[in-house]
Protein backbone atom coordinates (compact mmCIF):
# COMPACT_ATOMS: atom_id res chain seq x y z
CA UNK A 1 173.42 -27.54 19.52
CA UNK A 2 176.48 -26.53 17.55
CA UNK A 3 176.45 -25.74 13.75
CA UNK A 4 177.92 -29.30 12.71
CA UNK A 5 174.78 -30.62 14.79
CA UNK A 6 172.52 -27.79 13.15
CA UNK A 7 173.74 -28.75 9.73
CA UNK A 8 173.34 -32.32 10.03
CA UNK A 9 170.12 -31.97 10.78
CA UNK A 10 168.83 -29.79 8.35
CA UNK A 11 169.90 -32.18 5.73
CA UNK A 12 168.67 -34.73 7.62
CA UNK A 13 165.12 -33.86 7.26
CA UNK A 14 165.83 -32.16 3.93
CA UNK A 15 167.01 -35.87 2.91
CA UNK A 16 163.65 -37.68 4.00
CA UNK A 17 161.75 -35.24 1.77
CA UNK A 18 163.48 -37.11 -1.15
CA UNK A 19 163.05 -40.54 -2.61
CA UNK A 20 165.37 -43.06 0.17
CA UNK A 21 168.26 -45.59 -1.36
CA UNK A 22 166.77 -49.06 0.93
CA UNK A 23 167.92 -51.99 -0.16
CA UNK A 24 170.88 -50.73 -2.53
CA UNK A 25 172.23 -49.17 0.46
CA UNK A 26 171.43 -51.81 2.96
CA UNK A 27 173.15 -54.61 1.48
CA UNK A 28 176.27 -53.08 2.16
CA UNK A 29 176.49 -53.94 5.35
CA UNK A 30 174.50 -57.54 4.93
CA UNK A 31 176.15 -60.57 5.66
CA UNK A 32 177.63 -62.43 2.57
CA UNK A 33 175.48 -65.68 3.37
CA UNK A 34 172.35 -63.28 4.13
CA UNK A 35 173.09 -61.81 0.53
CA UNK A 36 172.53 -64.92 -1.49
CA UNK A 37 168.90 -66.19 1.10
CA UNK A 38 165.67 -64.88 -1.31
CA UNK A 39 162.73 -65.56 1.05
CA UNK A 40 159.17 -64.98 -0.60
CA UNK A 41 156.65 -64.66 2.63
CA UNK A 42 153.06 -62.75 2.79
CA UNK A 43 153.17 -62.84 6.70
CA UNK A 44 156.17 -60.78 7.79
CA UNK A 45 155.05 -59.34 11.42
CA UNK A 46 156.04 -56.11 12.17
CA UNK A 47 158.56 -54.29 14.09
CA UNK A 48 159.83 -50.40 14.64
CA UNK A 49 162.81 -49.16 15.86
CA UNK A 50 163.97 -45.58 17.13
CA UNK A 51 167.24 -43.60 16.23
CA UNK A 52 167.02 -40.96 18.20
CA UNK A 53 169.04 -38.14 17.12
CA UNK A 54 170.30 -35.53 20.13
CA UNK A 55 172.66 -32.97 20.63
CA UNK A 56 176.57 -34.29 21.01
CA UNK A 57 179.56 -32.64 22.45
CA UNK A 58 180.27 -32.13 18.38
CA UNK A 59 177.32 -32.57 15.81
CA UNK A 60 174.67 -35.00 16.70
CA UNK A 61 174.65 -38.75 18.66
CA UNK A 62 172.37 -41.25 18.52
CA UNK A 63 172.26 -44.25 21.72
CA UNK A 64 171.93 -48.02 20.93
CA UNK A 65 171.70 -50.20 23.43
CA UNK A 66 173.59 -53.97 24.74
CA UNK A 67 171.80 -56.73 24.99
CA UNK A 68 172.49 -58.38 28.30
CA UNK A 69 174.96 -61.32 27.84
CA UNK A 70 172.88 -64.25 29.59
CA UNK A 71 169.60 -63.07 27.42
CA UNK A 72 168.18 -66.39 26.02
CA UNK A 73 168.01 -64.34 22.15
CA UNK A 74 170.57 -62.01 21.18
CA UNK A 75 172.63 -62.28 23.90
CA UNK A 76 175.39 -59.42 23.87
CA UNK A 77 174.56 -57.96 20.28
CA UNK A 78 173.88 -54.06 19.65
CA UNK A 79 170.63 -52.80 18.63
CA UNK A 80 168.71 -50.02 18.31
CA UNK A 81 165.83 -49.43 20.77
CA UNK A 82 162.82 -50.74 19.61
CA UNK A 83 160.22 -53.94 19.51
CA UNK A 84 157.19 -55.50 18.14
CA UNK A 85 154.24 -53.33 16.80
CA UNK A 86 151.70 -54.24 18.95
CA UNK A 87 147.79 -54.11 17.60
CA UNK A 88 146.51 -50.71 17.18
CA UNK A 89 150.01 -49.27 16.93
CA UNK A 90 151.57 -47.38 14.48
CA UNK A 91 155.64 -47.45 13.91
CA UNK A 92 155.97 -44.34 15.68
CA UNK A 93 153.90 -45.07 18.46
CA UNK A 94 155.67 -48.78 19.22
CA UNK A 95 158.99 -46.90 18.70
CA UNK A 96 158.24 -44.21 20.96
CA UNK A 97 156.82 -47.00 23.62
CA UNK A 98 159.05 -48.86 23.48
CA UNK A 99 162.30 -47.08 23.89
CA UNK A 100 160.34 -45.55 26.70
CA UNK A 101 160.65 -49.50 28.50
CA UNK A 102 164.15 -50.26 27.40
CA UNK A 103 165.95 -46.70 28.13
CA UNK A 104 163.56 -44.53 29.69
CA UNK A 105 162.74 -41.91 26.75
CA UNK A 106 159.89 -39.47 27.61
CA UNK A 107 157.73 -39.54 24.30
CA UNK A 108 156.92 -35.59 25.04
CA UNK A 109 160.18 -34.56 24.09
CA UNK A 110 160.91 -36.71 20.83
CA UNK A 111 160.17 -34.87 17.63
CA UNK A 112 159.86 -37.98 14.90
CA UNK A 113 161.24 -36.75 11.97
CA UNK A 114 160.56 -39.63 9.50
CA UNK A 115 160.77 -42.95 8.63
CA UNK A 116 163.67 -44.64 6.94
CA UNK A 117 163.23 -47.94 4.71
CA UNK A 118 161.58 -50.98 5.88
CA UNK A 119 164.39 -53.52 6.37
CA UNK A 120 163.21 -57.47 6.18
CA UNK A 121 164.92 -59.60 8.44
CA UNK A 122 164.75 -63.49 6.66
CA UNK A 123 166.02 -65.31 9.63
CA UNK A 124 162.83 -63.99 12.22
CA UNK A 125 160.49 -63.00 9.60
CA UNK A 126 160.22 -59.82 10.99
CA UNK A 127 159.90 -56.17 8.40
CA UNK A 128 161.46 -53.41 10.51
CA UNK A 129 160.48 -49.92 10.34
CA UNK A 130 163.35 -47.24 11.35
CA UNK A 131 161.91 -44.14 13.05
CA UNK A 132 164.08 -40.96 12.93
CA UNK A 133 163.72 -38.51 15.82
CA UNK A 134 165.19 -35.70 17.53
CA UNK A 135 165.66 -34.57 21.41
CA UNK A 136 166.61 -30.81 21.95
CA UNK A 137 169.29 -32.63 25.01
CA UNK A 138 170.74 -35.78 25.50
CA UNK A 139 168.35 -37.71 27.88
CA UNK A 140 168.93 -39.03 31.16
CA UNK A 141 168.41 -43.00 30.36
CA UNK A 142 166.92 -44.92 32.85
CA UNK A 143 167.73 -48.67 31.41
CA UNK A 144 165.47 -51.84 31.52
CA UNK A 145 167.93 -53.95 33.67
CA UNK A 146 166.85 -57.34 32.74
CA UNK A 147 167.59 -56.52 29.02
CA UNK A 148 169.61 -53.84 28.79
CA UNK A 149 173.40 -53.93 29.63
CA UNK A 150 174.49 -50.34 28.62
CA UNK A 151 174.15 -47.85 26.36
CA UNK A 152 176.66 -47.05 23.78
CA UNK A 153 176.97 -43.62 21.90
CA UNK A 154 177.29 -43.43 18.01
CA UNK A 155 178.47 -40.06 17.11
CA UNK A 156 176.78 -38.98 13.55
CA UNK A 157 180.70 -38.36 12.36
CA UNK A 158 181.91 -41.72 13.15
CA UNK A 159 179.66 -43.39 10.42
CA UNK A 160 181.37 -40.95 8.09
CA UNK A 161 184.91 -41.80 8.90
CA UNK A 162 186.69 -44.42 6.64
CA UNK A 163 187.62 -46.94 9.15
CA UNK A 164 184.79 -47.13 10.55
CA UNK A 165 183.56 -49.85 8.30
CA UNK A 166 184.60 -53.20 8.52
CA UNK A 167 184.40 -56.89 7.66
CA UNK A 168 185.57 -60.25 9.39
CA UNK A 169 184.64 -63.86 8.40
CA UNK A 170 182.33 -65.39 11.06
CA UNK A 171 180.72 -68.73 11.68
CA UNK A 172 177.18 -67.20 10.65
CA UNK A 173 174.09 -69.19 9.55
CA UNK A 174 175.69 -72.83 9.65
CA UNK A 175 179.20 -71.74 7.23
CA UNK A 176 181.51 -69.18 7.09
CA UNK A 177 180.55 -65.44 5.66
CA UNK A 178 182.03 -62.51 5.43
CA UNK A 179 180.30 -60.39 7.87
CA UNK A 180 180.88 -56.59 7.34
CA UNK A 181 179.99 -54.45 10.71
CA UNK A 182 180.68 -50.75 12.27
CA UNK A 183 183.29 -50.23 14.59
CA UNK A 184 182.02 -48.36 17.51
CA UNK A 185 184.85 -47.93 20.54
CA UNK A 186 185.54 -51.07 21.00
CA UNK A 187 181.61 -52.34 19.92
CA UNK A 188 181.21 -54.15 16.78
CA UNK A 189 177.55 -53.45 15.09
CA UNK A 190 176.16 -55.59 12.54
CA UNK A 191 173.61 -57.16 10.74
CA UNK A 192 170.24 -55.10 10.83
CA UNK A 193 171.24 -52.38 12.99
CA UNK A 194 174.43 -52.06 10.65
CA UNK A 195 172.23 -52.23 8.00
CA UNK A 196 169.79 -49.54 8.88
CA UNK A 197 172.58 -47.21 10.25
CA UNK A 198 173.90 -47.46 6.53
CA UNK A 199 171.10 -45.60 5.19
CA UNK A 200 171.42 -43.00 7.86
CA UNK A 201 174.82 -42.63 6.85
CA UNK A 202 173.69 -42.69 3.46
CA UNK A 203 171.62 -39.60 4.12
CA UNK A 204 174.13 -37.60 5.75
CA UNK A 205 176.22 -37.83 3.11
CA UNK A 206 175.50 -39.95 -0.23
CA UNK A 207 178.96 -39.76 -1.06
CA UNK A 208 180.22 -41.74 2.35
CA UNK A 209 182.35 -44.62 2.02
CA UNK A 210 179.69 -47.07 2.95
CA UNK A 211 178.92 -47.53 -0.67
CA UNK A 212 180.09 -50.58 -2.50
């Protein structure tokens, strides 16, 4: 790993030792329409998704995966690996196991790091937990084929850059909105993976430009 990956890290988990921004960071990168929705709701079901920090060919990467196109939910869309919290599970473990299924990560050599905020997801009633971890190599992924299209590489630095955050308006939730999303190669990322990468970005650097 090279000093900008050595670096980056260190702050990293110097970062999660400290109080985390959530939701005042988040909504930067929420849909306008998704701004304005208040849902109250004492049965959110639980989720947990992995961002798996390794070493890049300059500071760290992280994978997140596309959704097959002819997928009945979420057809096409970027995500981070991850899934429901299954009974008996903690966030780690159903993160762990689950980007196991979709892209073939050996828990053994994943050192979790932390957890970033929940994130609450109106629309599926789901509360997401984001796990931070860390592989000493970038793995060899071995993809679920029936749900997995490819993998796509997010270098740390790109979330830092100041065109790398974007907005279009979209049909979204029955009206136009403003949607703002990442722009990865030629991938755009939004809603709650844009979301949660915001606070990562936040904790690189609390001074990026993804603050409104």
């Amino acid at each position: 790993m090279d000093a900008l990956g050595r670096a980056s890290l260190d702050r990293l988990e110097e970062a999660l030792l400290r109080p985390l921004p959530g939701e005042r960071v988040q909504t930067a990168m929420t849909p306008e329409r998704r701004r304005l929705e208040r849902v109250e709701r004492s049965d959110w079901k639980k989720a947990a998704v992995l961002l798996l920090l390794h070493p890049a060919e300059v500071g760290l990467a992280l994978p997140l995966t596309r959704r097959r196109d002819d997928l009945p939910v979420h057809a096409g869309q970027i995500s981070l690996p991850g899934g429901s919290i299954e009974e008996g599970e903690g966030p780690e473990e159903a993160a762990l196991r689950e980007a196991f299924e979709e892209i073939g990560i050996r828990r053994e050599a994943v050192r979790v790091l932390g957890r970033l905020s929940p994130l609450r997801i109106a629309p599926t009633g789901f509360e997401v937990i984001p796990i931070l971890a860390f592989v000493q190599e970038r793995p060899l992924y071995i993809l679920e084929e029936r749900e997995v299209a490819e993998i796509i590489e997010l270098p740390l630095t790109r979330l830092l850059e100041s065109d790398a955050r974007r907005s279009e308006e979209w049909e979204i939730h029955g009206g136009p909105s403003l949607v703002p999303f990442w722009q990865v190669g030629t991938h755009k990322v939004w809603g709650a993976t844009a979301m949660i990468l915001a606070e990562l970005a936040w904790l690189i650097d609390p001074i990026a430009p993804i603050q409104s």
